[in-house]
PDB file of N, CA and C in Angstrom:
ATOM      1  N   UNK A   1     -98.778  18.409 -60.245  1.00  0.00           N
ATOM      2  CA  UNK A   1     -97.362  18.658 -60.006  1.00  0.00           C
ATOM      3  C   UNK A   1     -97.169  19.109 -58.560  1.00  0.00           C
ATOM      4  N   UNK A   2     -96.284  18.209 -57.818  1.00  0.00           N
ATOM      5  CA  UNK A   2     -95.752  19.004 -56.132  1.00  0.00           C
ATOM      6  C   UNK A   2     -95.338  20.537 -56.455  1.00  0.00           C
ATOM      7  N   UNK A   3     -95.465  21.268 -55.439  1.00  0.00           N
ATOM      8  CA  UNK A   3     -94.703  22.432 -55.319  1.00  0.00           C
ATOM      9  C   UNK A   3     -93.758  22.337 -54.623  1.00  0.00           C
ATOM     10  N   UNK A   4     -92.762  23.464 -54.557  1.00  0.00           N
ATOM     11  CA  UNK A   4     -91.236  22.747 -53.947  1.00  0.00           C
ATOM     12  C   UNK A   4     -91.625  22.971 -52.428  1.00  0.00           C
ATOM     13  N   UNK A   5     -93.185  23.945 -51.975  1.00  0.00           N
ATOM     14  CA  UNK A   5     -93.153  23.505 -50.421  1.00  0.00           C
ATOM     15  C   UNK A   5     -93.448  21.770 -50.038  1.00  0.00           C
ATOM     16  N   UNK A   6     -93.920  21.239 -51.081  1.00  0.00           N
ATOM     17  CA  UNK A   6     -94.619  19.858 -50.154  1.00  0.00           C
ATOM     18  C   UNK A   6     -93.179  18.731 -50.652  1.00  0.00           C
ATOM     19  N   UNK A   7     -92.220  18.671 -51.766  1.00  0.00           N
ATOM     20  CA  UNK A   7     -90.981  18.010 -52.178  1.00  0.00           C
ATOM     21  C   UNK A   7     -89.812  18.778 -51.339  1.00  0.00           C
ATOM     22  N   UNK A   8     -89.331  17.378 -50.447  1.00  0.00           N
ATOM     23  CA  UNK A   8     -88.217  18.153 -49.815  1.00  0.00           C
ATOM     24  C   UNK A   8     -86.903  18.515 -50.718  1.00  0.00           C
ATOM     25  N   UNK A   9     -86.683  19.399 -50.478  1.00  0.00           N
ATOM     26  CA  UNK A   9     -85.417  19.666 -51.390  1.00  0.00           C
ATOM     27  C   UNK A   9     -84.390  20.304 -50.957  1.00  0.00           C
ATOM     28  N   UNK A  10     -82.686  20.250 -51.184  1.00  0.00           N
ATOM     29  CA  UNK A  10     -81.803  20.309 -51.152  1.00  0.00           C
ATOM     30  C   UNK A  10     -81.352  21.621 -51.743  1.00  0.00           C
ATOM     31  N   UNK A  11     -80.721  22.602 -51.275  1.00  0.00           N
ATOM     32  CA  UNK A  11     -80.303  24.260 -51.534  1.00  0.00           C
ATOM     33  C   UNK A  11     -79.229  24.036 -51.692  1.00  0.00           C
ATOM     34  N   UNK A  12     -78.426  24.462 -52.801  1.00  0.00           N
ATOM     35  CA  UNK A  12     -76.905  24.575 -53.002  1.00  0.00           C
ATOM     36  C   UNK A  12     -76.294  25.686 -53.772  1.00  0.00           C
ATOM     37  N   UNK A  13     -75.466  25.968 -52.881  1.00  0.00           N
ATOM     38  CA  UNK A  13     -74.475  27.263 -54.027  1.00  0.00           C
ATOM     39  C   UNK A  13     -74.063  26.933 -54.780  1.00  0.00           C
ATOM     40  N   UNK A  14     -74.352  27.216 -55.591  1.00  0.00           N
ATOM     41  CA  UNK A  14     -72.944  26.715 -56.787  1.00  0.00           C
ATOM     42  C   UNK A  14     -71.852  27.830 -56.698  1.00  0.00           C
ATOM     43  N   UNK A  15     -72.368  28.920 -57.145  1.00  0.00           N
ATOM     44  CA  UNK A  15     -71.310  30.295 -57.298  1.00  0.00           C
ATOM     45  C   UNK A  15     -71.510  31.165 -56.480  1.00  0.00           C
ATOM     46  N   UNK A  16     -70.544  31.755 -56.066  1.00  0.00           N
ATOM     47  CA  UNK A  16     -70.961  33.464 -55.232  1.00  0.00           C
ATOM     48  C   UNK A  16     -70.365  34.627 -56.179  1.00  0.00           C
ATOM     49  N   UNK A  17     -70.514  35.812 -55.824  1.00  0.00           N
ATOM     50  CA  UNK A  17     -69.770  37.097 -56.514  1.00  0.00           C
ATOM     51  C   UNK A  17     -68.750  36.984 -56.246  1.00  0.00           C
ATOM     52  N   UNK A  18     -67.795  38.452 -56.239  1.00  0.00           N
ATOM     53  CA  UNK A  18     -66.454  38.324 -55.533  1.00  0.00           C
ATOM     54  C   UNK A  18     -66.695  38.879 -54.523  1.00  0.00           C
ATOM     55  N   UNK A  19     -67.879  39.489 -53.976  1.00  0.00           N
ATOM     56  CA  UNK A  19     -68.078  39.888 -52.765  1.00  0.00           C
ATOM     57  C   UNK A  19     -68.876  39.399 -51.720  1.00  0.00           C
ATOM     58  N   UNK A  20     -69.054  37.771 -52.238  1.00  0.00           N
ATOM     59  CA  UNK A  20     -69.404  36.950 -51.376  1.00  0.00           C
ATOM     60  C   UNK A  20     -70.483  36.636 -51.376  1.00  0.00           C
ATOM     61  N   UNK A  21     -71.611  37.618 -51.918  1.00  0.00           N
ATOM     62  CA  UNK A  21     -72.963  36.996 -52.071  1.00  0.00           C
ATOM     63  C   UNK A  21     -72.966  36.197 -53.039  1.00  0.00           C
ATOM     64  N   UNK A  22     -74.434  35.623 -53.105  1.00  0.00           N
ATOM     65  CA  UNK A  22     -74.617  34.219 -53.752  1.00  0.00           C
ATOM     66  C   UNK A  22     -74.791  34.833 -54.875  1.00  0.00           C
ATOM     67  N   UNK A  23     -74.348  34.197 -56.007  1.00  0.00           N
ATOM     68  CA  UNK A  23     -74.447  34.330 -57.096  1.00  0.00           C
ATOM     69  C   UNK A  23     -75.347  33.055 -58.088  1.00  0.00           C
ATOM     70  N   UNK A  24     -75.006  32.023 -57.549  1.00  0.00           N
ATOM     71  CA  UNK A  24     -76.395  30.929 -58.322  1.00  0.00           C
ATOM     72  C   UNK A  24     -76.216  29.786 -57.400  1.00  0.00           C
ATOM     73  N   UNK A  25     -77.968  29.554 -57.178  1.00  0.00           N
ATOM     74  CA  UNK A  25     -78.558  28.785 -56.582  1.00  0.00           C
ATOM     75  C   UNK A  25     -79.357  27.780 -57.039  1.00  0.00           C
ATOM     76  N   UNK A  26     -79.285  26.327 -56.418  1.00  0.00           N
ATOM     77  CA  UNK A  26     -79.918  25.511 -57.271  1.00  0.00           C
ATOM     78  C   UNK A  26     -80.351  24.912 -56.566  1.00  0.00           C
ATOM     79  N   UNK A  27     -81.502  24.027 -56.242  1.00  0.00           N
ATOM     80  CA  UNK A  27     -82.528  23.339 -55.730  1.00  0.00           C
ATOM     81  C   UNK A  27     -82.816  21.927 -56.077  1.00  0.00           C
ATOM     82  N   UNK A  28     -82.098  20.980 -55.384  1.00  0.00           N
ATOM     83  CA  UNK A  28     -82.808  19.627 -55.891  1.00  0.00           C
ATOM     84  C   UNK A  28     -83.384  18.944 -55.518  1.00  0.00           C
ATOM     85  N   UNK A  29     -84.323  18.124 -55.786  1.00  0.00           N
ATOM     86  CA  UNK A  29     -85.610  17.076 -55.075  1.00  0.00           C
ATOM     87  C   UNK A  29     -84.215  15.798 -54.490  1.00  0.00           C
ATOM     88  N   UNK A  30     -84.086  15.909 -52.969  1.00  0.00           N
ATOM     89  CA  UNK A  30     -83.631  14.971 -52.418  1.00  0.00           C
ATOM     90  C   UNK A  30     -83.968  13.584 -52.427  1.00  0.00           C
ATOM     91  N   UNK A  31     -84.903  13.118 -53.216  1.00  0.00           N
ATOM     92  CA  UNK A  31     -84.974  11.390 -53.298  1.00  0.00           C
ATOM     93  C   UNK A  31     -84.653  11.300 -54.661  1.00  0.00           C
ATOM     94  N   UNK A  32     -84.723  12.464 -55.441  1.00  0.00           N
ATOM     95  CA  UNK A  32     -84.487  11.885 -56.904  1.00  0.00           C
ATOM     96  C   UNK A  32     -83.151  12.449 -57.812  1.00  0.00           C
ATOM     97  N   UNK A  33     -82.872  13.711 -56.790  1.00  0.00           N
ATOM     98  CA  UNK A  33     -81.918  14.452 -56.914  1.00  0.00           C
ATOM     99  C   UNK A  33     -81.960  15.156 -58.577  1.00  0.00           C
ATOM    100  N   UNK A  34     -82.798  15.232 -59.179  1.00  0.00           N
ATOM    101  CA  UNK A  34     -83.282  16.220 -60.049  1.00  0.00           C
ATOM    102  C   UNK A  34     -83.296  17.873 -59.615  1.00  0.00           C
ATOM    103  N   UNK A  35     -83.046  18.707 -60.350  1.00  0.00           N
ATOM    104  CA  UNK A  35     -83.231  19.935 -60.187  1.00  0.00           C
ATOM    105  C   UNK A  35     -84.483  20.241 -60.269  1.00  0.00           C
ATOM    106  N   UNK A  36     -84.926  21.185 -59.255  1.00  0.00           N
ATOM    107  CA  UNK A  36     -85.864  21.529 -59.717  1.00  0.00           C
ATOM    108  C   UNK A  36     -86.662  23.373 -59.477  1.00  0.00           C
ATOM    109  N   UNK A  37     -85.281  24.043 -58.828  1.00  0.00           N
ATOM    110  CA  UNK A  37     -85.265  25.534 -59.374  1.00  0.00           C
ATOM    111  C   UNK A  37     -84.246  25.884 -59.182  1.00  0.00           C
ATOM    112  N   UNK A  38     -83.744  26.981 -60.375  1.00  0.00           N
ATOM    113  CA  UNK A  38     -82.372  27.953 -60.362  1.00  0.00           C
ATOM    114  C   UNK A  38     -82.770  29.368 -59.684  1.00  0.00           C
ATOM    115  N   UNK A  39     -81.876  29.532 -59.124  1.00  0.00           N
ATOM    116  CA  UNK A  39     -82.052  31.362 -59.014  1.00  0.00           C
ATOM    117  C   UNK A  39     -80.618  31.790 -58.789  1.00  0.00           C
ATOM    118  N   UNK A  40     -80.490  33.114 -59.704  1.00  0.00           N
ATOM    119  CA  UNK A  40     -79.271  33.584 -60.064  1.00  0.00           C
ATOM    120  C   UNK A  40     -79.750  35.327 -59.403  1.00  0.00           C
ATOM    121  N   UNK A  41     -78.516  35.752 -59.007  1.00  0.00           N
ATOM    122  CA  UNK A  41     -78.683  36.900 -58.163  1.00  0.00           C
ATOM    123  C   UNK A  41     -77.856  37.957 -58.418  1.00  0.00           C
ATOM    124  N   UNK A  42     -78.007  38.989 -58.648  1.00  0.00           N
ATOM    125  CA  UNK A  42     -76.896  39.987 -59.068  1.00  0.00           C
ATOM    126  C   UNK A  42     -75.828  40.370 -57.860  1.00  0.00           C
ATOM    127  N   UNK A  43     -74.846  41.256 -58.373  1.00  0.00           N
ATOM    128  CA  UNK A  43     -73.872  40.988 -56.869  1.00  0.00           C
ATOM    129  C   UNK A  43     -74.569  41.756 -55.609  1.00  0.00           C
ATOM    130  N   UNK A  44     -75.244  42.987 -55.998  1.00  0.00           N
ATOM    131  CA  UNK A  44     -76.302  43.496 -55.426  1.00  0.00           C
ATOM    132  C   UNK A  44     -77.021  42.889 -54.421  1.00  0.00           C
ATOM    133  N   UNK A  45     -77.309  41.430 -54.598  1.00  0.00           N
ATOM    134  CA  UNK A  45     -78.215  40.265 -53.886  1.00  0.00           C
ATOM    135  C   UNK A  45     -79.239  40.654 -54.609  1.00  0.00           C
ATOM    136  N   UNK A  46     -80.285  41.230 -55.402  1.00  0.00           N
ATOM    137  CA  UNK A  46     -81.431  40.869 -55.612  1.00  0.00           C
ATOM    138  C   UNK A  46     -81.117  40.372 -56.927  1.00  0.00           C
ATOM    139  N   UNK A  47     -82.497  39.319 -57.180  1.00  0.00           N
ATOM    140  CA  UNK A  47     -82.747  38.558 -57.884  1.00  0.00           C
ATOM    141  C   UNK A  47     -82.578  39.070 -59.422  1.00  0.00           C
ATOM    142  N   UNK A  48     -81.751  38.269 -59.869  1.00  0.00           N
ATOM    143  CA  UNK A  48     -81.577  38.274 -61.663  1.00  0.00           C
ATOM    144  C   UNK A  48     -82.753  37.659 -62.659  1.00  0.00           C
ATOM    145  N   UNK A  49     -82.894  36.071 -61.990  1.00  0.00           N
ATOM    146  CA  UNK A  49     -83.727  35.429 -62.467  1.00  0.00           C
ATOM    147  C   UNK A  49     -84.222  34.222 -61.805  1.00  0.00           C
ATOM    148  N   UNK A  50     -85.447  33.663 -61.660  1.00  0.00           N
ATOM    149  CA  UNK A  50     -85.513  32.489 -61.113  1.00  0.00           C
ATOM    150  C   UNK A  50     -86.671  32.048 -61.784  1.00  0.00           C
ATOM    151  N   UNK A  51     -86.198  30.561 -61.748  1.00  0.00           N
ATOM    152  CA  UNK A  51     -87.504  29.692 -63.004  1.00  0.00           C
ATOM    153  C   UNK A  51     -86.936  27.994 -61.990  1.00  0.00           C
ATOM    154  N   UNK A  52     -88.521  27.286 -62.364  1.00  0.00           N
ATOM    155  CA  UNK A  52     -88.666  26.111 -62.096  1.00  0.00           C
ATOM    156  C   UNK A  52     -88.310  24.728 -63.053  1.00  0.00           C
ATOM    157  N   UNK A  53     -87.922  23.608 -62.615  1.00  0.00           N
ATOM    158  CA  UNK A  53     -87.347  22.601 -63.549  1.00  0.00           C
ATOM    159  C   UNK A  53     -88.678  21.422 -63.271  1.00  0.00           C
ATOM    160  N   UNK A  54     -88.626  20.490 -64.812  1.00  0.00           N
ATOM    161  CA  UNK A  54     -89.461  19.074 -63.670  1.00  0.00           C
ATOM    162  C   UNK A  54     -88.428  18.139 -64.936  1.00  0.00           C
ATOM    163  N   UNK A  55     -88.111  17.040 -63.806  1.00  0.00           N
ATOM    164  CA  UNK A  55     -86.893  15.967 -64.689  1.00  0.00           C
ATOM    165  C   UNK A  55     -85.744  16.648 -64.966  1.00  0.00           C
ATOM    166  N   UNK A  56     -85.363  18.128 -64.265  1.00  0.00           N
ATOM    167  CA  UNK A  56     -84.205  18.587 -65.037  1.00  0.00           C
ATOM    168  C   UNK A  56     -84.258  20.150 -66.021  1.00  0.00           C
ATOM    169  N   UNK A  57     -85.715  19.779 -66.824  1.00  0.00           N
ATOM    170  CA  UNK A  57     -85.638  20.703 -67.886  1.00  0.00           C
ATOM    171  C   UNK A  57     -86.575  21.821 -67.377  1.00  0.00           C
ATOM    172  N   UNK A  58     -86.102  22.822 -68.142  1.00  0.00           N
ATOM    173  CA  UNK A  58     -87.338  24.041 -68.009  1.00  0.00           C
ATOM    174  C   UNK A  58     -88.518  23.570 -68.052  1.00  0.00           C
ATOM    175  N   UNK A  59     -89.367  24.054 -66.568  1.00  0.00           N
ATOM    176  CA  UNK A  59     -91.023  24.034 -66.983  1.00  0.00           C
ATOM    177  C   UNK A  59     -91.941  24.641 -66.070  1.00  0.00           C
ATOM    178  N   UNK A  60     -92.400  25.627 -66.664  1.00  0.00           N
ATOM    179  CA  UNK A  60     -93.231  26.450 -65.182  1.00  0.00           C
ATOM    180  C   UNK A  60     -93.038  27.935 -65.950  1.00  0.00           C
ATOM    181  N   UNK A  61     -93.338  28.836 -64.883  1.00  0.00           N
ATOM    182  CA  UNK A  61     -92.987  30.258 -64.762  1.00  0.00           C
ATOM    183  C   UNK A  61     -91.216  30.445 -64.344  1.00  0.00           C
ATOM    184  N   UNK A  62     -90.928  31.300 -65.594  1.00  0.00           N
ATOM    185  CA  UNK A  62     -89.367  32.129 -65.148  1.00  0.00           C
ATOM    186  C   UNK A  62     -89.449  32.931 -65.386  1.00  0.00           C
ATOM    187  N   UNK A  63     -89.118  34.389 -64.368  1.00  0.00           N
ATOM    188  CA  UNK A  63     -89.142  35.817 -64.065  1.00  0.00           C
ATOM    189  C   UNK A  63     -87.781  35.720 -64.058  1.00  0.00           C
ATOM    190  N   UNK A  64     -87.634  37.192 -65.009  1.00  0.00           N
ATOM    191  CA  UNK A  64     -86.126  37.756 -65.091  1.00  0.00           C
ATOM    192  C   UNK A  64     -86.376  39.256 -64.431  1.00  0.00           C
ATOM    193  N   UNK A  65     -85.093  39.983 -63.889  1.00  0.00           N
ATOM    194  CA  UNK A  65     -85.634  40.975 -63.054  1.00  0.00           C
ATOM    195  C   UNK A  65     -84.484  42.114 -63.618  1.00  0.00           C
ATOM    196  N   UNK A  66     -84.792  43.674 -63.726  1.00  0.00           N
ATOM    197  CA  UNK A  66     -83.756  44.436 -63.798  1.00  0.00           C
ATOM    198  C   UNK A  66     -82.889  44.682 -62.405  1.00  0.00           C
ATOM    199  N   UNK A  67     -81.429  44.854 -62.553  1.00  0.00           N
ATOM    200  CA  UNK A  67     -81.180  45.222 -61.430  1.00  0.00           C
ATOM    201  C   UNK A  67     -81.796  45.422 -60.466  1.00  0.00           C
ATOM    202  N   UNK A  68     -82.315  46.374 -60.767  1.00  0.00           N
ATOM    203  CA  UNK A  68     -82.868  48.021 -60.123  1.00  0.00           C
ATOM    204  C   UNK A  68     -84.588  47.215 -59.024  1.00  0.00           C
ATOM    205  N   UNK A  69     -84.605  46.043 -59.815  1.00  0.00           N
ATOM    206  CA  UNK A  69     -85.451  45.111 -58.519  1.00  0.00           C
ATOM    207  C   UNK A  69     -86.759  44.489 -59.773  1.00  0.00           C
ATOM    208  N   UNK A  70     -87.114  45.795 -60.520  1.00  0.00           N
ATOM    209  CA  UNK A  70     -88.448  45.506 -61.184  1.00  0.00           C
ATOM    210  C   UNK A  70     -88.481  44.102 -62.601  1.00  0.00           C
ATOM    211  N   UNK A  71     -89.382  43.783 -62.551  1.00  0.00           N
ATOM    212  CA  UNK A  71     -89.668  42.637 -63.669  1.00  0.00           C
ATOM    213  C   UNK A  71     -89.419  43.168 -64.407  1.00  0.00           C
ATOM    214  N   UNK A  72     -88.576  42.001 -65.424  1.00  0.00           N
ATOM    215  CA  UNK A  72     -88.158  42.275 -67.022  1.00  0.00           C
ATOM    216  C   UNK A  72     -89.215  41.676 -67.613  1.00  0.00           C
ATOM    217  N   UNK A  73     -89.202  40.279 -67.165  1.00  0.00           N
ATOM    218  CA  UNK A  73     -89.260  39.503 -68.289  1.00  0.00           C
ATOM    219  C   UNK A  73     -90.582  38.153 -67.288  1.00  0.00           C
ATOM    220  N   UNK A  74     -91.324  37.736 -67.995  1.00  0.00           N
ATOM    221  CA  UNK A  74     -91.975  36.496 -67.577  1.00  0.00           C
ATOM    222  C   UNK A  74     -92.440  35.371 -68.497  1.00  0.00           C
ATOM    223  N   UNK A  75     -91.512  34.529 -68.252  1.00  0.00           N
ATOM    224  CA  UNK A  75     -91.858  33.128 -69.474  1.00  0.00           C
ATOM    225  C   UNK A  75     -92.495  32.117 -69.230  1.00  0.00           C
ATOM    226  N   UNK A  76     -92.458  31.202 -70.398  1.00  0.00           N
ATOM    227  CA  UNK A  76     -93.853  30.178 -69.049  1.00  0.00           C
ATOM    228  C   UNK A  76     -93.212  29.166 -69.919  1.00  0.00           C
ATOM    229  N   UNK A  77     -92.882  27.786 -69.905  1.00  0.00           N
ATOM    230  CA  UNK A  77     -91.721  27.070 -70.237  1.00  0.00           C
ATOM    231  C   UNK A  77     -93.226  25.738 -69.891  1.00  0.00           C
ATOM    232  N   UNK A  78     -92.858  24.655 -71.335  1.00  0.00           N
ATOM    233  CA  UNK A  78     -93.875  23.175 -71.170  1.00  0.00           C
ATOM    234  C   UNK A  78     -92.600  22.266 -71.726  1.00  0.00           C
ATOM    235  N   UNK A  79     -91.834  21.425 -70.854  1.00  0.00           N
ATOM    236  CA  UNK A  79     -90.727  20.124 -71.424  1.00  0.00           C
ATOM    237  C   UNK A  79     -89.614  21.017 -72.087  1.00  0.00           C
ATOM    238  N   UNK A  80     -89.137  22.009 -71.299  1.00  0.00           N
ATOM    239  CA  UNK A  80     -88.175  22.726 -72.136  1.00  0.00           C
ATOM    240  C   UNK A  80     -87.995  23.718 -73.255  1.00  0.00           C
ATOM    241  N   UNK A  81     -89.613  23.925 -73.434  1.00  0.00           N
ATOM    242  CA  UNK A  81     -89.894  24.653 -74.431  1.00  0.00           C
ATOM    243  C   UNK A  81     -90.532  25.943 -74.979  1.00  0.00           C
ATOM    244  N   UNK A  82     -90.722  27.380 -74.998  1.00  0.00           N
ATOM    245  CA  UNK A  82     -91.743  28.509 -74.648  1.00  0.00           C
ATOM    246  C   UNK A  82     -92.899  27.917 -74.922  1.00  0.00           C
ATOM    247  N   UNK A  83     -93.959  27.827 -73.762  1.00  0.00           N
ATOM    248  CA  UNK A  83     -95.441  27.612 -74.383  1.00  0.00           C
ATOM    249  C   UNK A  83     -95.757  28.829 -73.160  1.00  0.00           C
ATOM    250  N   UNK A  84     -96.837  29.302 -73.597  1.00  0.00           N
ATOM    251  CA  UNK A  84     -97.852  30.418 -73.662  1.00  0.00           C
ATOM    252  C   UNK A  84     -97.506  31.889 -73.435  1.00  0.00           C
ATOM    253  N   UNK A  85     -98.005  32.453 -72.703  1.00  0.00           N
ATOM    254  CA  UNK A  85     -97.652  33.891 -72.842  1.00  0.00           C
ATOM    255  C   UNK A  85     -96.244  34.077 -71.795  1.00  0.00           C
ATOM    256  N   UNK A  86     -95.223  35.033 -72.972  1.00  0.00           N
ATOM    257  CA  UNK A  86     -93.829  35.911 -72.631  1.00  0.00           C
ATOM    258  C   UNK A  86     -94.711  37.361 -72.394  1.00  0.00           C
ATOM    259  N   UNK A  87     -94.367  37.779 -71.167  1.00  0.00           N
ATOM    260  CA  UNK A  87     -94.565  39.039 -71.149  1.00  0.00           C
ATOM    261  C   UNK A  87     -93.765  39.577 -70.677  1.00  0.00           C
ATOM    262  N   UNK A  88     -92.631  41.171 -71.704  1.00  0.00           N
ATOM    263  CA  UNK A  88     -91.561  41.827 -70.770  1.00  0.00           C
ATOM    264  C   UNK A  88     -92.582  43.352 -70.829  1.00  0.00           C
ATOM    265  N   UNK A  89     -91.060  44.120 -69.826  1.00  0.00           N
ATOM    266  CA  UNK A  89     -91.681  45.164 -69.095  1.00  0.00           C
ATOM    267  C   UNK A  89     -90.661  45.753 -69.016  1.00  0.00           C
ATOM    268  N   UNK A  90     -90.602  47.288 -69.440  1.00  0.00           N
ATOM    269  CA  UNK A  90     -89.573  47.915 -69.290  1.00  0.00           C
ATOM    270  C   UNK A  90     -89.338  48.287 -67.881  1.00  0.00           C
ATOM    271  N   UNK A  91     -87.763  49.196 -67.413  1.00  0.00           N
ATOM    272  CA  UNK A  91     -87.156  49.110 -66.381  1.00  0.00           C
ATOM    273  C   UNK A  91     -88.234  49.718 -65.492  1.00  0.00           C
ATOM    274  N   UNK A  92     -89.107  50.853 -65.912  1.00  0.00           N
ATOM    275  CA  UNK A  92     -90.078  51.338 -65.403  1.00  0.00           C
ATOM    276  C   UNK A  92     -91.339  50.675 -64.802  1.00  0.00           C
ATOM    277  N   UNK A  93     -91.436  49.171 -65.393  1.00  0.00           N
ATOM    278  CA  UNK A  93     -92.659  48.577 -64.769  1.00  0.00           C
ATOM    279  C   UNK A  93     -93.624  48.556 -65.939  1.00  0.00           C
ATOM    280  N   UNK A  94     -93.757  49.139 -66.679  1.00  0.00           N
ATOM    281  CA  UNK A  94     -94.564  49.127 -68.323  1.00  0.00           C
ATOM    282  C   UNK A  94     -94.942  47.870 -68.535  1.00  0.00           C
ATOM    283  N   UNK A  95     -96.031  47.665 -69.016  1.00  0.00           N
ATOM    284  CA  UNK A  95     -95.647  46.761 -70.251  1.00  0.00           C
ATOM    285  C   UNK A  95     -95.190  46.608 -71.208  1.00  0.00           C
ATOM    286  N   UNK A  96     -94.419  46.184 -72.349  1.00  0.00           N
ATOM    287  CA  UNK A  96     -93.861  46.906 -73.508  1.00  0.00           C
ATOM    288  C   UNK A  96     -94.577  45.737 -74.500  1.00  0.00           C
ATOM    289  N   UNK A  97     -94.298  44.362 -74.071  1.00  0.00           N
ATOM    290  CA  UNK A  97     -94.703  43.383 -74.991  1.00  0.00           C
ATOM    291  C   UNK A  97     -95.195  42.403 -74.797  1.00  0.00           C
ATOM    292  N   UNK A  98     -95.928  41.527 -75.762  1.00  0.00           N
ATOM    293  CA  UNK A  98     -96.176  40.125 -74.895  1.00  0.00           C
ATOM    294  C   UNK A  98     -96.319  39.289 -76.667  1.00  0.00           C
ATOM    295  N   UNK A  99     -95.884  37.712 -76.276  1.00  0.00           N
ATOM    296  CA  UNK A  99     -95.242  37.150 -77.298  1.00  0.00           C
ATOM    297  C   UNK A  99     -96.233  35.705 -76.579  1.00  0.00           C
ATOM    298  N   UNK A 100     -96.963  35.364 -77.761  1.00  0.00           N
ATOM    299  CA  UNK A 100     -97.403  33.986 -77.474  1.00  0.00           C
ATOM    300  C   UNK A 100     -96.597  32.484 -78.124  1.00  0.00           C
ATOM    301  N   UNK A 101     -96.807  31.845 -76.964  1.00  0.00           N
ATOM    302  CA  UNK A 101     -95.576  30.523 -77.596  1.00  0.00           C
ATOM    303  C   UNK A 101     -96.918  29.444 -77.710  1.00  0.00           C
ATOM    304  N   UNK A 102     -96.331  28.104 -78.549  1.00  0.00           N
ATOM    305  CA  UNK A 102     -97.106  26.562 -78.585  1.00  0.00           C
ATOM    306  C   UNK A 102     -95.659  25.703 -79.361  1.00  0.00           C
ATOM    307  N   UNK A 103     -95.276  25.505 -77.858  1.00  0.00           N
ATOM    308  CA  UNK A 103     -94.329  23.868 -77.523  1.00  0.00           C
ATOM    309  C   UNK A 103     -93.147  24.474 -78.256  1.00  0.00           C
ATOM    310  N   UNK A 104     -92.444  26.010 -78.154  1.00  0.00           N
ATOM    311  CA  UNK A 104     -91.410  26.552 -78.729  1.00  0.00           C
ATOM    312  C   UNK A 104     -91.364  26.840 -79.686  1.00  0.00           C
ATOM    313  N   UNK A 105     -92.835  27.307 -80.264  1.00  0.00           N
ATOM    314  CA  UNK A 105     -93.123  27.702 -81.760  1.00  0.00           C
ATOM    315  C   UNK A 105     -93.759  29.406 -81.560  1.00  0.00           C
ATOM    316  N   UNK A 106     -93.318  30.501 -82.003  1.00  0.00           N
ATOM    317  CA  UNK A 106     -93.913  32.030 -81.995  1.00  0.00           C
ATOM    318  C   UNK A 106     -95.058  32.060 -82.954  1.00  0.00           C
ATOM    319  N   UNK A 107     -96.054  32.155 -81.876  1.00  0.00           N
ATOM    320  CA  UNK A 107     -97.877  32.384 -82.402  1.00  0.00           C
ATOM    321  C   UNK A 107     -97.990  33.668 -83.073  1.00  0.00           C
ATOM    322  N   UNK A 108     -98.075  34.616 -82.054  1.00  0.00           N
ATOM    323  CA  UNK A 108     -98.094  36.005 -82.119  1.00  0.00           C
ATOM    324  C   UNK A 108     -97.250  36.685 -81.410  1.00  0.00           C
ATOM    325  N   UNK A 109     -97.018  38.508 -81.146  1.00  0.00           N
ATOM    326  CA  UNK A 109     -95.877  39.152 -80.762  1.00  0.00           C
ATOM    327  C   UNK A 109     -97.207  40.629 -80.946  1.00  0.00           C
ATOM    328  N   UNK A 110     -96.855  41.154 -79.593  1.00  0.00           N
ATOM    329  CA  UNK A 110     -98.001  42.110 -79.558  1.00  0.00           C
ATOM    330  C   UNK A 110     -97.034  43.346 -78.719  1.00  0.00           C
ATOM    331  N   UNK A 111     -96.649  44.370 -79.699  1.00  0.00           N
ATOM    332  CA  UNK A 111     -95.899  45.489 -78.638  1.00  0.00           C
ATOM    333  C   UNK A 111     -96.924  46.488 -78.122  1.00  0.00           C
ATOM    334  N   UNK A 112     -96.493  47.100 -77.019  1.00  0.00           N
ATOM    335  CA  UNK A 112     -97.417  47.976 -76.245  1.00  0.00           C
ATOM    336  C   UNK A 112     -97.016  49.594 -76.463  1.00  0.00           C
TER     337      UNK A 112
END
């Protein structure tokens, strides 16, 4: 799979806040014009969430973030679907849980 340094790609706002920062960002492969990452931003400017696309659909690593800057959440996405390890984290940085996926099916669920 390219990474989005070696696929040239196209940056677009879609939305801002009401205070002007960006509010969602989207990324598309300029020859094929597919998406191929979101990132959504609190009005704050730091990052809400950002995850990778291939053809469009979820697939890769997506990190969700608390306000406050620290990781919530980390999913790992195969054709649109949860495959392998979800791991969240409370606002503190913790671990709290981790949840195993296969092709959007819940394996196991392990709290901390």
């Amino acid at each position: 799979m390219l990474s989005l340094q070696t696929v040239p790609t196209e940056r677009r706002v879609m939305r801002k806040h009401d205070n002007g920062k960006e509010h969602v960002v989207l990324y598309f492969e300029k020859e094929t014009g597919d998406m191929v990452k979101e990132e959504v931003f609190y009005p704050n400017g730091k990052v809400h969430w950002t995850g990778t696309y291939k053809k469009n659909i979820e697939h890769g690593t997506w990190q969700f973030y608390y306000e406050n800057g620290n990781l919530k959440t980390v999913e790992n996405y195969l054709g649109g679907k949860e495959h392998g390890v979800t791991t969240q984290y409370g606002e503190s940085g913790k671990k709290i849980k981790e949840e195993f996926w296969k092709h959007g099916k819940l394996i196991k669920e392990m709290k901390y």
